[in-house]
Each structure stands twice: as C-alpha cells, then as structure tokens.
C-alpha atoms as a PDB file:
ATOM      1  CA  UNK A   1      73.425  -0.965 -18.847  1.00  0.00           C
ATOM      2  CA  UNK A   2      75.241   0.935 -16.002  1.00  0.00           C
ATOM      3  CA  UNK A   3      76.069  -0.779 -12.821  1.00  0.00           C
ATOM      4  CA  UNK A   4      74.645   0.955  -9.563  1.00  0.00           C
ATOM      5  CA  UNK A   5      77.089   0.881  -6.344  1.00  0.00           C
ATOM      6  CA  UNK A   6      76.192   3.582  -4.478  1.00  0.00           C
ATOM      7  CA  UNK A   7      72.473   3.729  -4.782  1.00  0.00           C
ATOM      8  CA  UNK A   8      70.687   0.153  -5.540  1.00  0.00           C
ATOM      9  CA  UNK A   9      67.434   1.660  -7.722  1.00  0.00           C
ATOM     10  CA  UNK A  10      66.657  -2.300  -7.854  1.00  0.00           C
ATOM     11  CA  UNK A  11      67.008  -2.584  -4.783  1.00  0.00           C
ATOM     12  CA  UNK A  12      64.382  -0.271  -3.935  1.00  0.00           C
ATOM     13  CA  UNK A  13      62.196  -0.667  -6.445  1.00  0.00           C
ATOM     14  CA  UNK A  14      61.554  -3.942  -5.434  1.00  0.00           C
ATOM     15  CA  UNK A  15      61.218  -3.052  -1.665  1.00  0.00           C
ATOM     16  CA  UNK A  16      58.612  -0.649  -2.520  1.00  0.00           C
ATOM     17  CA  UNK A  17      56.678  -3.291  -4.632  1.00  0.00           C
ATOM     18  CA  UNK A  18      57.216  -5.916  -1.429  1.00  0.00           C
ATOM     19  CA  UNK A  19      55.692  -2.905   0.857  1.00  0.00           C
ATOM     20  CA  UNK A  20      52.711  -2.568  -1.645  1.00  0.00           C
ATOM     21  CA  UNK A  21      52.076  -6.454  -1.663  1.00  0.00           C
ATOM     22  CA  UNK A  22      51.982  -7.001   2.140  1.00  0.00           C
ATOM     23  CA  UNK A  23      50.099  -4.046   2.528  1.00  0.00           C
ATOM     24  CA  UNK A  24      47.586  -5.618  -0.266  1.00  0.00           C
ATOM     25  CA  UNK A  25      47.714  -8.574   1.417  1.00  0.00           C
ATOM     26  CA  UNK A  26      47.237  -7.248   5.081  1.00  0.00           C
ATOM     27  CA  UNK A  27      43.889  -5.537   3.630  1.00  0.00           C
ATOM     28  CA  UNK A  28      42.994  -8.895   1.808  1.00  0.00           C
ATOM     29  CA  UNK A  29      42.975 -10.869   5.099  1.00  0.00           C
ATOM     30  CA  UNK A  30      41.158  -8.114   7.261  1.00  0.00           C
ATOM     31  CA  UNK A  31      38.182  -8.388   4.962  1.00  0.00           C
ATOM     32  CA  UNK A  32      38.163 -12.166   4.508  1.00  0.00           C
ATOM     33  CA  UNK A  33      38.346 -12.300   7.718  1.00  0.00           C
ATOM     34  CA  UNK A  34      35.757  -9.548   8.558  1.00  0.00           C
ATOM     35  CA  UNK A  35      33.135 -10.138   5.781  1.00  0.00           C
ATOM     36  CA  UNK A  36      33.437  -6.214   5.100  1.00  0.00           C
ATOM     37  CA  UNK A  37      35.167  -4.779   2.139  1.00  0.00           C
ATOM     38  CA  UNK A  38      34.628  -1.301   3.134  1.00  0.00           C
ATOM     39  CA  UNK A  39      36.375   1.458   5.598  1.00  0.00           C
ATOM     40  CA  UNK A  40      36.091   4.526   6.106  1.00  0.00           C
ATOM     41  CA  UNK A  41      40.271   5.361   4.710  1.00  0.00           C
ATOM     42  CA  UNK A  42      39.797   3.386   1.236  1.00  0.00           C
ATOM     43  CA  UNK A  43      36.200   4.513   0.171  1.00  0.00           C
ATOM     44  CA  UNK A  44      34.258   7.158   2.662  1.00  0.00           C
ATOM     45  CA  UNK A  45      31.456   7.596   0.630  1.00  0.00           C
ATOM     46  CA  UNK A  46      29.953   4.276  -0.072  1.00  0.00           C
ATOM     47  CA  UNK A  47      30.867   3.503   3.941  1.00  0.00           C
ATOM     48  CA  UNK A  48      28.097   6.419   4.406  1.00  0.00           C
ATOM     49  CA  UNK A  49      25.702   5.226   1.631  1.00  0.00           C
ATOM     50  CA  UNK A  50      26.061   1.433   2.876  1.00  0.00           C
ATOM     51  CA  UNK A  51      25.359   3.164   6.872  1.00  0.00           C
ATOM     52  CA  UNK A  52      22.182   4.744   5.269  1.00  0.00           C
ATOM     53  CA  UNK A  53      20.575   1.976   3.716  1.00  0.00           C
ATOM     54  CA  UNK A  54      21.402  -0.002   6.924  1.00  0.00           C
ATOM     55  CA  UNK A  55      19.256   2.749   8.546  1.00  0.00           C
ATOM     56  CA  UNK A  56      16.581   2.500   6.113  1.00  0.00           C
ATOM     57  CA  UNK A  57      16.567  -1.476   6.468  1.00  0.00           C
ATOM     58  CA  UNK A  58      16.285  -1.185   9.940  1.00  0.00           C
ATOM     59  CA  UNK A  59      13.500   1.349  10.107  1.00  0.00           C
ATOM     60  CA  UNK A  60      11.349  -1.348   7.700  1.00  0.00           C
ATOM     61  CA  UNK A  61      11.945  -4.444  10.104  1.00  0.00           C
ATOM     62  CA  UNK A  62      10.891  -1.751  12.917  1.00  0.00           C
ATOM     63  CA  UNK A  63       7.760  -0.636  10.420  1.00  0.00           C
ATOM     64  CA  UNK A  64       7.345  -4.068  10.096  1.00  0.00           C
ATOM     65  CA  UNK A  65       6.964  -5.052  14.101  1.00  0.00           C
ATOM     66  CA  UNK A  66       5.224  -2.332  14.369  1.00  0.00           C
ATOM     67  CA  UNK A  67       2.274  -3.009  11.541  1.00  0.00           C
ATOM     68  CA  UNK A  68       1.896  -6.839  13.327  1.00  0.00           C
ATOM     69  CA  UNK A  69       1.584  -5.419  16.866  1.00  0.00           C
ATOM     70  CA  UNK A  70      -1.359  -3.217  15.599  1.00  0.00           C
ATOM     71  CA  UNK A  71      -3.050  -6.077  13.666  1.00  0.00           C
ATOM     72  CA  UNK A  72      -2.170  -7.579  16.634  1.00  0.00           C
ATOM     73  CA  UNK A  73      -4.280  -4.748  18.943  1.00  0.00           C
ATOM     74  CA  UNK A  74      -6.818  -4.661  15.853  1.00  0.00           C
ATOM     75  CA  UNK A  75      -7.685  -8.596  16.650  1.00  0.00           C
ATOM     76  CA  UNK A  76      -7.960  -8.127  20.035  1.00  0.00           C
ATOM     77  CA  UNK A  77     -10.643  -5.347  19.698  1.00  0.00           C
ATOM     78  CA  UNK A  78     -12.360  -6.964  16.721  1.00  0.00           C
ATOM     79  CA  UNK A  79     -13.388  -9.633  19.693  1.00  0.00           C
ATOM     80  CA  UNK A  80     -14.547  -7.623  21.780  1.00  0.00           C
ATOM     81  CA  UNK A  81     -16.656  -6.332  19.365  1.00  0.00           C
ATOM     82  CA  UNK A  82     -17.872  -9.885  18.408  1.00  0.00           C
ATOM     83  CA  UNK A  83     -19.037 -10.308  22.073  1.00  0.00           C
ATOM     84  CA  UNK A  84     -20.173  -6.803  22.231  1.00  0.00           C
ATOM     85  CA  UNK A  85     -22.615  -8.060  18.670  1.00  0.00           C
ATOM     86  CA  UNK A  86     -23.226 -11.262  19.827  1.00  0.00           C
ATOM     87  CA  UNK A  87     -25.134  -9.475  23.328  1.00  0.00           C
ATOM     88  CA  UNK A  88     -26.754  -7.013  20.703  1.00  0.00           C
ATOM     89  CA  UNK A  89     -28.481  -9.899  18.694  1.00  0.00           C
ATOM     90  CA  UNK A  90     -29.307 -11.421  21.817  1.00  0.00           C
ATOM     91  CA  UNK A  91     -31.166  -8.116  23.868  1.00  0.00           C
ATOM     92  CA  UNK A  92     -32.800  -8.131  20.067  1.00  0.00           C
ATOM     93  CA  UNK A  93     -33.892 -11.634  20.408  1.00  0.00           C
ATOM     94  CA  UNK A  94     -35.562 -10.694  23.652  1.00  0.00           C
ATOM     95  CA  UNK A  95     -36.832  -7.403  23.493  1.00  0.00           C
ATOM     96  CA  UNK A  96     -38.754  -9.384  20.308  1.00  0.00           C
ATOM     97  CA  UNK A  97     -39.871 -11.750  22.209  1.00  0.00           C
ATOM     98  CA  UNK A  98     -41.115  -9.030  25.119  1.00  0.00           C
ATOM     99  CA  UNK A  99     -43.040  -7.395  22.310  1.00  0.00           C
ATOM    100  CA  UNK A 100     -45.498 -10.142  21.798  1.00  0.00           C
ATOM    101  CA  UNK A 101     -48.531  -9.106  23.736  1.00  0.00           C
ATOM    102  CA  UNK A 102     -48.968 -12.598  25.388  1.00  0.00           C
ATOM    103  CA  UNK A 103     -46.169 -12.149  27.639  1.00  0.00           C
ATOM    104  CA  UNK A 104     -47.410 -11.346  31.214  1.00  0.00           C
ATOM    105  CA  UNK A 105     -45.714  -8.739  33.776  1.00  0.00           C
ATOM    106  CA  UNK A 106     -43.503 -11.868  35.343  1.00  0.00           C
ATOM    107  CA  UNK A 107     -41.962 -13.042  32.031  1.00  0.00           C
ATOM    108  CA  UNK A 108     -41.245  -9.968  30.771  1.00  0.00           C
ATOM    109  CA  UNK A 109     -39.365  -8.977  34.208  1.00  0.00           C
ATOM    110  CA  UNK A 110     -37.814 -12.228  33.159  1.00  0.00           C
ATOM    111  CA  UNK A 111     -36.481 -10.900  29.941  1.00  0.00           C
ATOM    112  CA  UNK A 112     -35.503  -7.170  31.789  1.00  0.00           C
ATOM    113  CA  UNK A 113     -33.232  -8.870  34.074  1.00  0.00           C
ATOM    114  CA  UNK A 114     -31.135 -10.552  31.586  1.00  0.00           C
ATOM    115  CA  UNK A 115     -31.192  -7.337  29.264  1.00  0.00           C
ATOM    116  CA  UNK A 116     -30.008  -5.404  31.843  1.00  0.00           C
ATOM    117  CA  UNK A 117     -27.490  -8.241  32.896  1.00  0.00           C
ATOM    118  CA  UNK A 118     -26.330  -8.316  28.921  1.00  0.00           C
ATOM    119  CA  UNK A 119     -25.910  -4.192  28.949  1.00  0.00           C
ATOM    120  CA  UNK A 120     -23.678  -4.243  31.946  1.00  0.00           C
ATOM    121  CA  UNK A 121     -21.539  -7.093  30.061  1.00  0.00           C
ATOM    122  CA  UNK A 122     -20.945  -4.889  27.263  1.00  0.00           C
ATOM    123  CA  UNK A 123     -20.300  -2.158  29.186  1.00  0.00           C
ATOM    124  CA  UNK A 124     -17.648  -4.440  30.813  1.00  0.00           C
ATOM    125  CA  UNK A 125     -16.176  -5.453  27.589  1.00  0.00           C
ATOM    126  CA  UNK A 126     -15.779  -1.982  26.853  1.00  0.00           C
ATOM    127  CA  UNK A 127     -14.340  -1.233  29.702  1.00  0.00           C
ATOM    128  CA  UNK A 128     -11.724  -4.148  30.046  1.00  0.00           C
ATOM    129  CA  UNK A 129     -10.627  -4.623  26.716  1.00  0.00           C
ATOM    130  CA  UNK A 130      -7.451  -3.432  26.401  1.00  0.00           C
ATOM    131  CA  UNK A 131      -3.862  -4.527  24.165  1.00  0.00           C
ATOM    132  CA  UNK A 132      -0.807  -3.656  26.587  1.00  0.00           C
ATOM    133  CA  UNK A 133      -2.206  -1.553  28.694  1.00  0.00           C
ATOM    134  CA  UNK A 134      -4.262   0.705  26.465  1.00  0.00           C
ATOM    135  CA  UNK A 135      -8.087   0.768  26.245  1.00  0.00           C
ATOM    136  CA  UNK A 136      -9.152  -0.119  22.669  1.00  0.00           C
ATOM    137  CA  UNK A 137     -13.311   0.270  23.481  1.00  0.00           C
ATOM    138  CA  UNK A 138     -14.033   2.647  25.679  1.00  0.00           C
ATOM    139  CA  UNK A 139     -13.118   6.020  23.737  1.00  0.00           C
ATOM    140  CA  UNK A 140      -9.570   6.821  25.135  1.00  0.00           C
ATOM    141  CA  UNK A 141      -7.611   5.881  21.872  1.00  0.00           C
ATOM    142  CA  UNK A 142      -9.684   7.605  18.964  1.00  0.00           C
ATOM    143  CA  UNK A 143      -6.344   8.833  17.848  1.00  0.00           C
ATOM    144  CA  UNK A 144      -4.232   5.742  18.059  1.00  0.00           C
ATOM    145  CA  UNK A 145      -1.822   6.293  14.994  1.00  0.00           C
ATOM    146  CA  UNK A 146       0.900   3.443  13.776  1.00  0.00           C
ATOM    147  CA  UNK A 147       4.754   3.981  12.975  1.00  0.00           C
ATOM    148  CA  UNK A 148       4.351   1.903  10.081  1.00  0.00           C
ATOM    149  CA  UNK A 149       7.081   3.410   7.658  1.00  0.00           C
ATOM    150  CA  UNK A 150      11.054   4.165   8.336  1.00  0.00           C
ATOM    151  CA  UNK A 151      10.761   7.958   8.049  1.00  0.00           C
ATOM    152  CA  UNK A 152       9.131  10.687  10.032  1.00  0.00           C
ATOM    153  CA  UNK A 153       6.565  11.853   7.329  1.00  0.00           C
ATOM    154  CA  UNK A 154       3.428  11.385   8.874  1.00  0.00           C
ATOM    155  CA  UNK A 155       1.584  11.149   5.802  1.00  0.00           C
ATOM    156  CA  UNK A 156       3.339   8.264   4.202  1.00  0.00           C
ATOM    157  CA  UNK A 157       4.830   6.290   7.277  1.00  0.00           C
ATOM    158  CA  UNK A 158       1.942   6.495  10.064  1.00  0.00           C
ATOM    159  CA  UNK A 159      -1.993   5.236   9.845  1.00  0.00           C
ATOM    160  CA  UNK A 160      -3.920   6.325  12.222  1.00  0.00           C
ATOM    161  CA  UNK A 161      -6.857   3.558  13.356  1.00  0.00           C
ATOM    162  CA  UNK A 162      -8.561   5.759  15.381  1.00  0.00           C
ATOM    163  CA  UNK A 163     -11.880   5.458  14.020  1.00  0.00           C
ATOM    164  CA  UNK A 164     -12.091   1.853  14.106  1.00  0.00           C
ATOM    165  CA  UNK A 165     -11.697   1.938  18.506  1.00  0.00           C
ATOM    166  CA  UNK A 166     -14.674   3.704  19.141  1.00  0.00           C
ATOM    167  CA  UNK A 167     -16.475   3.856  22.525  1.00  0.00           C
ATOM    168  CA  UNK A 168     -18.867   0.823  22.760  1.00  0.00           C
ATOM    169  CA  UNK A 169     -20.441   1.873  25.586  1.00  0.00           C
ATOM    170  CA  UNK A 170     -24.540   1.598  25.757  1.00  0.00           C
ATOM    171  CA  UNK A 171     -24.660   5.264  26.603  1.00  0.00           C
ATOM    172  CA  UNK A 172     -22.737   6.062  23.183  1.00  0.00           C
ATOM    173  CA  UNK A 173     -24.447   3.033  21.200  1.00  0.00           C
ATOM    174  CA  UNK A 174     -27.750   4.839  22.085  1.00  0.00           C
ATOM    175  CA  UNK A 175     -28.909   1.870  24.808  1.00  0.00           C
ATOM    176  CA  UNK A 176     -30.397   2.245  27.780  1.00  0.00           C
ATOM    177  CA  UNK A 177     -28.184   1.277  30.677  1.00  0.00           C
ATOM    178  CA  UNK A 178     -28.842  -1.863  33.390  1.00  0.00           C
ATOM    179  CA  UNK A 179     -30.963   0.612  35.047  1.00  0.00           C
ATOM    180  CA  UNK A 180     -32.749   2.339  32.872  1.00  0.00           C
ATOM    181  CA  UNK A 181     -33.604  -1.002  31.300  1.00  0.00           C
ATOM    182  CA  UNK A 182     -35.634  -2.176  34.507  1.00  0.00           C
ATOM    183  CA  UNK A 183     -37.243   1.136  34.845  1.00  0.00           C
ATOM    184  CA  UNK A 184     -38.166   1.944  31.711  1.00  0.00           C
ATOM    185  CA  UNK A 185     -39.206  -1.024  29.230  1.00  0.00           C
ATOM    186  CA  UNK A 186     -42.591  -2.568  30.989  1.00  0.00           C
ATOM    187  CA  UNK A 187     -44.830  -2.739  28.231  1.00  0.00           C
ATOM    188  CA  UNK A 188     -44.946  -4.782  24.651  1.00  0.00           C
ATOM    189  CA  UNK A 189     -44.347  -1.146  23.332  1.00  0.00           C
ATOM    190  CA  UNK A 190     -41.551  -0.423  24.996  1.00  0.00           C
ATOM    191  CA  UNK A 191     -40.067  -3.525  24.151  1.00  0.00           C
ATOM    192  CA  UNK A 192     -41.217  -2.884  20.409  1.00  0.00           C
ATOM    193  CA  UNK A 193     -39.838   0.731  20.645  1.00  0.00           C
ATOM    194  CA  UNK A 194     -36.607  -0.425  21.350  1.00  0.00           C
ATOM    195  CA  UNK A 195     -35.453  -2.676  18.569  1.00  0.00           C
ATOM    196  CA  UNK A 196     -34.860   0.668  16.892  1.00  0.00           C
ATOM    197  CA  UNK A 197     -32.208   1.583  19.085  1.00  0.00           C
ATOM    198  CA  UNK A 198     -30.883  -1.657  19.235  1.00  0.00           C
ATOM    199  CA  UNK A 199     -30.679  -2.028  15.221  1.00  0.00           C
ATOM    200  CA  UNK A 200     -28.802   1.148  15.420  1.00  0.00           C
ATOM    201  CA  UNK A 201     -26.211   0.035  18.165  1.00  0.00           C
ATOM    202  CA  UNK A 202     -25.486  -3.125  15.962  1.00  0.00           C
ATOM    203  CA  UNK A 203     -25.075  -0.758  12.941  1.00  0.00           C
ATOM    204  CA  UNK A 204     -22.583   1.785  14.752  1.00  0.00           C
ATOM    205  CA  UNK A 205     -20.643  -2.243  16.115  1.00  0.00           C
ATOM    206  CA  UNK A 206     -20.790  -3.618  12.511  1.00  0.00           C
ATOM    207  CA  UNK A 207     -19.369  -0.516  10.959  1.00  0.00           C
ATOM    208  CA  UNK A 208     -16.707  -0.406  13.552  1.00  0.00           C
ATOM    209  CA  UNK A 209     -15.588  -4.163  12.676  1.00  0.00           C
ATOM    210  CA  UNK A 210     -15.570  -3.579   9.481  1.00  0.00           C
ATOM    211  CA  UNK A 211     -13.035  -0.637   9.791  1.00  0.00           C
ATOM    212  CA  UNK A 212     -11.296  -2.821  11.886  1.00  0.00           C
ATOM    213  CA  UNK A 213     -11.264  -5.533   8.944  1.00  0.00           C
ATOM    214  CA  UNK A 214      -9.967  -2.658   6.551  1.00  0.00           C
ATOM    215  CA  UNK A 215      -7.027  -1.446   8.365  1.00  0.00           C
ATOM    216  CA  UNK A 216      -6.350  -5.004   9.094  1.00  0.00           C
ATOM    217  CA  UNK A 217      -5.619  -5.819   5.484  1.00  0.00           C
ATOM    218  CA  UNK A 218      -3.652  -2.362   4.890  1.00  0.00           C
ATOM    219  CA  UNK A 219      -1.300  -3.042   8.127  1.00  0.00           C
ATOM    220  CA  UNK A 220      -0.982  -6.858   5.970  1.00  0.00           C
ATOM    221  CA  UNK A 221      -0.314  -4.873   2.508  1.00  0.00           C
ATOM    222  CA  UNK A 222       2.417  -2.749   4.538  1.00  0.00           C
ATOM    223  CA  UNK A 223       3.824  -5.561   6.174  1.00  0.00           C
ATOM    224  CA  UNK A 224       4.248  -7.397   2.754  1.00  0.00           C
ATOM    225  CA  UNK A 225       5.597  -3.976   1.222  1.00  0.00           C
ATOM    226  CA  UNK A 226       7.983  -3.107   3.334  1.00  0.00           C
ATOM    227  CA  UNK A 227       9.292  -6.500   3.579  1.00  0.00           C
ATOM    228  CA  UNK A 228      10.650  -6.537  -0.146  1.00  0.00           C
ATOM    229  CA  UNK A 229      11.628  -3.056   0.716  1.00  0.00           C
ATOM    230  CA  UNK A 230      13.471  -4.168   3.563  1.00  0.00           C
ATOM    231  CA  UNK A 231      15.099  -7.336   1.447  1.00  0.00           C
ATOM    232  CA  UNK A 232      15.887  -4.741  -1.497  1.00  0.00           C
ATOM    233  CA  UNK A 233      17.756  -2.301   0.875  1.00  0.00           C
ATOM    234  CA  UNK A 234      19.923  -5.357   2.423  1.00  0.00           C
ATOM    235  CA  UNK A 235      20.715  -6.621  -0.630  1.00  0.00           C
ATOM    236  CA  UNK A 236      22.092  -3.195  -1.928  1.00  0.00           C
ATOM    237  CA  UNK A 237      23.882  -2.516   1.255  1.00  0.00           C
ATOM    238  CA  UNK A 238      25.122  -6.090   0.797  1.00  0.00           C
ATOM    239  CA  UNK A 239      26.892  -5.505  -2.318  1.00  0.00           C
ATOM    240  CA  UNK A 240      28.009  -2.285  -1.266  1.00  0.00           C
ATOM    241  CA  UNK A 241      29.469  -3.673   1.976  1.00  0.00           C
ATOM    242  CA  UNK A 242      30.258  -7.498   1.916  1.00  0.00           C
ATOM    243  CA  UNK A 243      33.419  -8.275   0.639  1.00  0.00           C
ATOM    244  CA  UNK A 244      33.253 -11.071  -2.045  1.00  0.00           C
ATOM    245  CA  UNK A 245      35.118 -13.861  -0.601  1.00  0.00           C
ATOM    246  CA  UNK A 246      36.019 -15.376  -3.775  1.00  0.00           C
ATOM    247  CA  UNK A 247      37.359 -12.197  -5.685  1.00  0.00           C
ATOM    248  CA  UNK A 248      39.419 -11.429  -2.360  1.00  0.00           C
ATOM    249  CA  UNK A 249      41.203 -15.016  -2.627  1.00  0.00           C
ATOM    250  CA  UNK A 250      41.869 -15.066  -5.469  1.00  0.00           C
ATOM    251  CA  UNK A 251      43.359 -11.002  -4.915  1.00  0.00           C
ATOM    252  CA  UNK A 252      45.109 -12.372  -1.681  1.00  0.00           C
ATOM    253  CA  UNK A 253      46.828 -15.340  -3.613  1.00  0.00           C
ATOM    254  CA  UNK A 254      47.870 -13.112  -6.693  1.00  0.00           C
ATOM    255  CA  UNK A 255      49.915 -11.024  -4.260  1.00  0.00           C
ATOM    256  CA  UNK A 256      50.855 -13.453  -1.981  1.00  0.00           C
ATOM    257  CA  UNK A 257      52.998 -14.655  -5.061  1.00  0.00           C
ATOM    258  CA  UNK A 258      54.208 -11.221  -5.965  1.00  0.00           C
ATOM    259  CA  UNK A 259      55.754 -10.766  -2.461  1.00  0.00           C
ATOM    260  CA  UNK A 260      57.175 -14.432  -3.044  1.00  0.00           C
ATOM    261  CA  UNK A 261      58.260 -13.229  -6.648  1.00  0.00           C
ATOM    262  CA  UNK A 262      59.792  -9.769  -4.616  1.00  0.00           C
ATOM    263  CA  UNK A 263      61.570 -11.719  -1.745  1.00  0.00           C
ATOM    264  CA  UNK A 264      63.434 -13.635  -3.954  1.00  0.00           C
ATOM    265  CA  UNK A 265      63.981 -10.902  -6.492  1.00  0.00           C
ATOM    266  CA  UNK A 266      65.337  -8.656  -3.640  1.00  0.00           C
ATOM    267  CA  UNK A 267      68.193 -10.816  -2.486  1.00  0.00           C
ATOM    268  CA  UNK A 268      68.888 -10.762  -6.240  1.00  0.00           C
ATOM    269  CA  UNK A 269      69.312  -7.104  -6.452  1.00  0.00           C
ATOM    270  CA  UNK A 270      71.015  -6.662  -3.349  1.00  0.00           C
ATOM    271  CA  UNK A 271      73.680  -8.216  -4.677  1.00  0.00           C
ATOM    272  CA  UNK A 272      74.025  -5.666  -7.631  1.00  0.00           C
ATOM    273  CA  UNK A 273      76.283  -3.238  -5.604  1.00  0.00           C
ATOM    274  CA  UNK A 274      78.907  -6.000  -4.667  1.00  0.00           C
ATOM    275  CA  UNK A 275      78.812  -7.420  -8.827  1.00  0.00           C
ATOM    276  CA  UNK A 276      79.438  -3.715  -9.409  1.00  0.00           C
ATOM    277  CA  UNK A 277      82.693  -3.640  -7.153  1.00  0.00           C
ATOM    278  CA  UNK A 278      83.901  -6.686  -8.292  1.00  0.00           C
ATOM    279  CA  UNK A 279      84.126  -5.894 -11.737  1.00  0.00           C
ATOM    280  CA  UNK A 280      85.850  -2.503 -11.231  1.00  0.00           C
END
C-alpha cells in the first residue's frame, strides 16, 4: 500500500467521521435534554403533523371545558325549573282546595293572596336565574349553541340547547299574573277552571326539564368522547414528537465511543506523512 505525504486521505477521513460523531452527539444531547426528537431541519413534515394533532388535542380539552360549563348552565336552570314546578303543584294544591264549594269569600281571598304571591315568585325565578351573566328562563337565550367539538363545522362540533331555556314566565306558561289572579278567580269555578291552565304550565315545565335532562347526558357522552379522542391524539403526537430517552442513550453512547475510537485513530494517522518521509 502506497504511503501518503502530501495529502493524509487518513487523516481526513477520520476528521470527517470525528465531525459526523460530535455532530451526532450534539443532536443526541439537545433532545435528551429537550424531551423532543423533532425540528424543523431533520424532519419538516412530521414537525407539521405532530403541530396539527397538538391543535386537534387542544381543541378537545377546549370541547371538553366547554361541554362541563354547559352541563354546568344546564344544572343551574334545571333548578330553577324545580322551584318554578314545585310553585306549580302548590297554586294546584290550592286552586283545588278553592274549588270546594264550602270555602267562604275570606278563605278563598286567603288562598288568592298566596297564588298571586307564588306567580310573582316564578316570575322572579325566571327573571333572576341566570349562569354568568346570561338569562337561562326568561326567553333571551332560545338559541344558546355549545362549542363542543375542535373544528368549525357547526353540524358536528356545536349543540344548540336552545329549546330546553324557554321563557317560564306565567304570561308564556298560560297563568294568570299576581294581578289578574286577585281579580279574576272569586268563585269555586274559577278556581275549578283553572287547574286546566295550571296542568298545562306544569306540562310545558316538565317537558322543558326533561330536555334539559337529555342534553345533559349528550354534553356527558361528548365529554367522555372527546376525552379518548383527546388521549388518542396526545399519544400519537407523543410518539411522533418525544424523543425516546432510552434509544437516544444508548445512540449518544455508541458515538460517544466512535469519537473516542476517532481521536485516538487521528493522532495515528497524522503521523502517516512523517513514517512516509522517514522511510524515503
């Protein structure tokens, strides 16, 4: 084999292998010490598919808060509706009792007063109930809609629970209001006449809860949906992103002894040139 004096192709050789190891090893330690495996030099498009299931995985744990904070409203209107049916059942209870023709004029203006005083409570409670600022019983959210998916489709990532917040109002249950109720029920056949409109009003209240019940348990299914949605997509980003600790130690010591192996191998080689010039 030829002797090199002028040019050492060893020499280099080996210097290029020692570049490639530190480099190797420089890229090793950045990830260890990162916990990423990924840039956008060594591998741009899994960096953008690991960036877009990030975005997906944080749109579910959004979809997610969002779905509780309307069961959240949902609860807090379902109780006003259980007040709102429990002074129903009671003007029932009375205006029954007003209908007996044994009642005189004094106990059934008795039984008006605390009607009346029962129809302006739920009037109240539809006025005043309310989740973070917004009305949920008087009429001003029949269009309330939910972000409860990651995307902008309406039709798969929104419900809307409009129909369930309903104006509970005596005027649009069908009731008389505090006034009316003084005025206009004297007699045990007014007080009979009634209990139709009352049955209704409870109807219209039950029907409402029971909406409320129903989107209740879909906002639940969606929350339990989108969180193995949300622990798929991190995953998968996770093994797109995450560097594997072990595999990048054991990569890191593998050419932290080829750079050992290379050091020593390059004093070897630069020594070729002066072997050369001794033996001429």
């Amino acid at each position: 084999m030829g002797l090199e004096v002028n040019t050492n192709v060893t020499s280099s050789i080996i210097q290029n292998n020692l570049a490639l190891s530190k480099s190797e090893m420089e890229k090793s330690i950045i990830k260890i010490a990162t916990g990423k495996k990924l840039s956008a030099v060594e591998d741009a498009a899994n960096l953008i598919l690991a960036e877009t299931l990030d975005a997906q995985a944080r749109g579910s744990q959004v979809a997610i808060e969002n779905s509780q904070t309307g069961i959240n409203a949902l609860q807090t209107a379902d109780a006003g509706l259980e007040s709102t049916n429990e002074n129903l059942q009671r003007i029932r209870e009375l205006s029954v009792q007003a209908a007996n023709g044994t009642y005189g004029e004094n106990e059934r203006k008795a039984i008006k007063d605390e009607i009346s005083a029962l129809t302006d409570e739920i009037n109240r409670v539809s006025n005043t109930t309310s989740f973070n600022g917004q009305k949920l019983l008087d009429g001003s959210n029949a269009d309330l809609t939910l972000q409860t998916g990651p995307n902008g489709d309406p039709s798969e990532n929104t419900i809307n629970v409009g129909d369930a917040l309903g104006s509970v109002k005596t005027d649009d249950l069908g009731l008389l209001n505090s006034d009316d109720v003084k005025t206009s029920l004297n007699t045990s056949e007014d007080f009979a006449g009634y209990l139709d409109s009352i049955d209704s009003a409870l109807s219209r209240v039950t029907e409402q809860r029971s909406n409320i019940g129903a989107y209740q348990n879909r906002l639940e299914s969606n929350i339990n949906s989108m969180d193995v949605t949300s622990e798929n997509l991190i995953a998968a980003q996770s093994r797109i992103r995450d560097t594997d600790i072990a595999a990048e130690m054991s990569k890191l010591t593998q050419n932290q002894i080829l750079n050992s192996a290379s050091a020593s191998l390059l004093a070897q080689a630069n020594q070729i040139p002066s072997i050369a010039l001794s033996l001429i």
